[in-house]
C-alpha atoms as a PDB file:
ATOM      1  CA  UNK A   1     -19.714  47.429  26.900  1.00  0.00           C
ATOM      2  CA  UNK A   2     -21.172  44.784  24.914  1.00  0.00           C
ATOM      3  CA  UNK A   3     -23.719  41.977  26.272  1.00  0.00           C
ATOM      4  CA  UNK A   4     -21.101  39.268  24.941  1.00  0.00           C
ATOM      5  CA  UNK A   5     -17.964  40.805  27.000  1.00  0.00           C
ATOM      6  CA  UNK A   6     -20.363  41.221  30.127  1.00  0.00           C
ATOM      7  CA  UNK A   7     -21.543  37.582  29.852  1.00  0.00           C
ATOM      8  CA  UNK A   8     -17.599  36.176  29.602  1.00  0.00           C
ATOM      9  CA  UNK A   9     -16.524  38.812  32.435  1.00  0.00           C
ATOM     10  CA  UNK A  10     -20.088  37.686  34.594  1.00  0.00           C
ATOM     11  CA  UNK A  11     -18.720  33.619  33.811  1.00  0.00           C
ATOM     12  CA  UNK A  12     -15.325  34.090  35.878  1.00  0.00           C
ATOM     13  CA  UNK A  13     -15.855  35.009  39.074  1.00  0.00           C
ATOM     14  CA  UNK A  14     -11.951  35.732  39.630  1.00  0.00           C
ATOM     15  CA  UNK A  15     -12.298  38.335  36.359  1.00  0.00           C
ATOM     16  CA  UNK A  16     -15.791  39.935  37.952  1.00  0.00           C
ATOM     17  CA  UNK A  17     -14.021  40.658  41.260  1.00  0.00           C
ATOM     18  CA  UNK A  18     -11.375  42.258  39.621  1.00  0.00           C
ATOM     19  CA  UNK A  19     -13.469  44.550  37.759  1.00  0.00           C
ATOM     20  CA  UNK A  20     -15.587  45.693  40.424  1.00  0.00           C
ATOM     21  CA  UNK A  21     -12.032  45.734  42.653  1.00  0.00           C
ATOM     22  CA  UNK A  22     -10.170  48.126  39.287  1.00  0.00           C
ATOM     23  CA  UNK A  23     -13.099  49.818  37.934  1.00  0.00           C
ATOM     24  CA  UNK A  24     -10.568  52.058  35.496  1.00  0.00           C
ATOM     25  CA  UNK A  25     -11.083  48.829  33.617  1.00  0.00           C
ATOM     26  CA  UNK A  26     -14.399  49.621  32.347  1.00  0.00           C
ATOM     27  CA  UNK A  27     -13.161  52.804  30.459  1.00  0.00           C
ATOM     28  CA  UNK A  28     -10.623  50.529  28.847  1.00  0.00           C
ATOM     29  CA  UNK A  29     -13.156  48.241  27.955  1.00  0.00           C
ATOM     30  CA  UNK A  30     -15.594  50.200  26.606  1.00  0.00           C
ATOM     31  CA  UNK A  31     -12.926  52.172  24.336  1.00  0.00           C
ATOM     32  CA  UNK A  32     -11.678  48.315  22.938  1.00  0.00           C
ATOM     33  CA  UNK A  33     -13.088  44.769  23.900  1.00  0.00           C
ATOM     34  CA  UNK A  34     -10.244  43.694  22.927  1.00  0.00           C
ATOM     35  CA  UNK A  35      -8.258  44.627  26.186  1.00  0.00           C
ATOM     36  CA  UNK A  36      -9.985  41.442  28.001  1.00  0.00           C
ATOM     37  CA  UNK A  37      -6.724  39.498  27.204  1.00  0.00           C
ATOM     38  CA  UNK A  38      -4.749  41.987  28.875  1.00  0.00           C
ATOM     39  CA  UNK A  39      -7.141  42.701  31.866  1.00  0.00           C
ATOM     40  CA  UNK A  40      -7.026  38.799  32.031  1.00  0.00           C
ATOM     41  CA  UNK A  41      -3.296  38.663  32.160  1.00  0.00           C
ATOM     42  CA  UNK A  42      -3.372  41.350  34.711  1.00  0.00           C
ATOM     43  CA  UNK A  43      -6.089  39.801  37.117  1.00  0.00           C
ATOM     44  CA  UNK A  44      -3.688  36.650  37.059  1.00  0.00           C
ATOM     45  CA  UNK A  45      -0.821  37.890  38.268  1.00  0.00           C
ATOM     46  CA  UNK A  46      -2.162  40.340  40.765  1.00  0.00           C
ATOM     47  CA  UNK A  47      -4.720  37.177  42.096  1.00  0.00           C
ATOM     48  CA  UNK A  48      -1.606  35.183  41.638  1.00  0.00           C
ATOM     49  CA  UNK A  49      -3.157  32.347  39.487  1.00  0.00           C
ATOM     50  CA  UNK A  50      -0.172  31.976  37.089  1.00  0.00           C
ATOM     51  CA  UNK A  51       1.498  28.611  36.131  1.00  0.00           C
ATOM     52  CA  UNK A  52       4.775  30.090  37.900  1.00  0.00           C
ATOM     53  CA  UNK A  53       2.684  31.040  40.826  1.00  0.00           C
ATOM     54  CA  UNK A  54       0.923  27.274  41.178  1.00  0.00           C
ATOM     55  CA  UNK A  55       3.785  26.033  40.771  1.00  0.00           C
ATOM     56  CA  UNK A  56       5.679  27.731  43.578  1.00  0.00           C
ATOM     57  CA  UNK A  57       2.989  27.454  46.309  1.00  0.00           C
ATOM     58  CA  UNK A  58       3.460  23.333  45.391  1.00  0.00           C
ATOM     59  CA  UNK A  59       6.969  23.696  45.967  1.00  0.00           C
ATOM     60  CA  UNK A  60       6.578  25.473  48.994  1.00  0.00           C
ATOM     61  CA  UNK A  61       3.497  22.854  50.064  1.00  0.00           C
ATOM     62  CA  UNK A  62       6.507  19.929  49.549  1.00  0.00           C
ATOM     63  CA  UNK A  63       9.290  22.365  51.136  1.00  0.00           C
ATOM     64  CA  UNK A  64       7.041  22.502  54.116  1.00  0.00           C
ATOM     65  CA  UNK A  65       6.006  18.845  54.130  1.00  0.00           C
ATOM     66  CA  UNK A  66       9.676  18.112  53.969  1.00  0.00           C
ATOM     67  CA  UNK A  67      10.614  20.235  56.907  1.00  0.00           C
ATOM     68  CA  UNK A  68       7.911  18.504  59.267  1.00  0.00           C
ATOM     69  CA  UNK A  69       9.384  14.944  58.410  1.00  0.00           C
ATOM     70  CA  UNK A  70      12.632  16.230  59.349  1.00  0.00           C
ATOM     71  CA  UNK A  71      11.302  17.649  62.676  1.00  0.00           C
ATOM     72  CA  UNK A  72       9.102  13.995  63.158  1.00  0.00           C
ATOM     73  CA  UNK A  73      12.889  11.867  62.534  1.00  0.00           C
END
């Protein structure tokens, strides 16, 4: 693996994790740098840091905030 794609893995803590956590990863990355993008995309949705995902813990955060105010009235 190359010192530039260890350096960007090593610089996102989430994306180091998740390498150490799915080591078949490092066979794919070795064979083609490229696959960061996709090992990115991956570690997002099983970490659940997507947009969708941000937004719906919000949504839930004002769901629940909404149900206490109704229990305080």
């Amino acid at each position: 693996m190359s010192i530039d794609l260890q350096m960007q893995i090593r610089s996102n803590p989430n994306l180091y994790r998740y390498l150490r956590e799915y080591s078949y990863w490092y066979k794919k990355l070795n064979r083609n740098p490229l696959a960061i993008k996709e090992m990115e995309k991956e570690m997002k949705q099983r970490y659940k840091l997507t947009m969708e995902d941000k937004v719906n813990q919000i949504s839930q955060g004002i769901e629940m905030i909404r149900t206490l105010i109704d229990v305080i009235r």
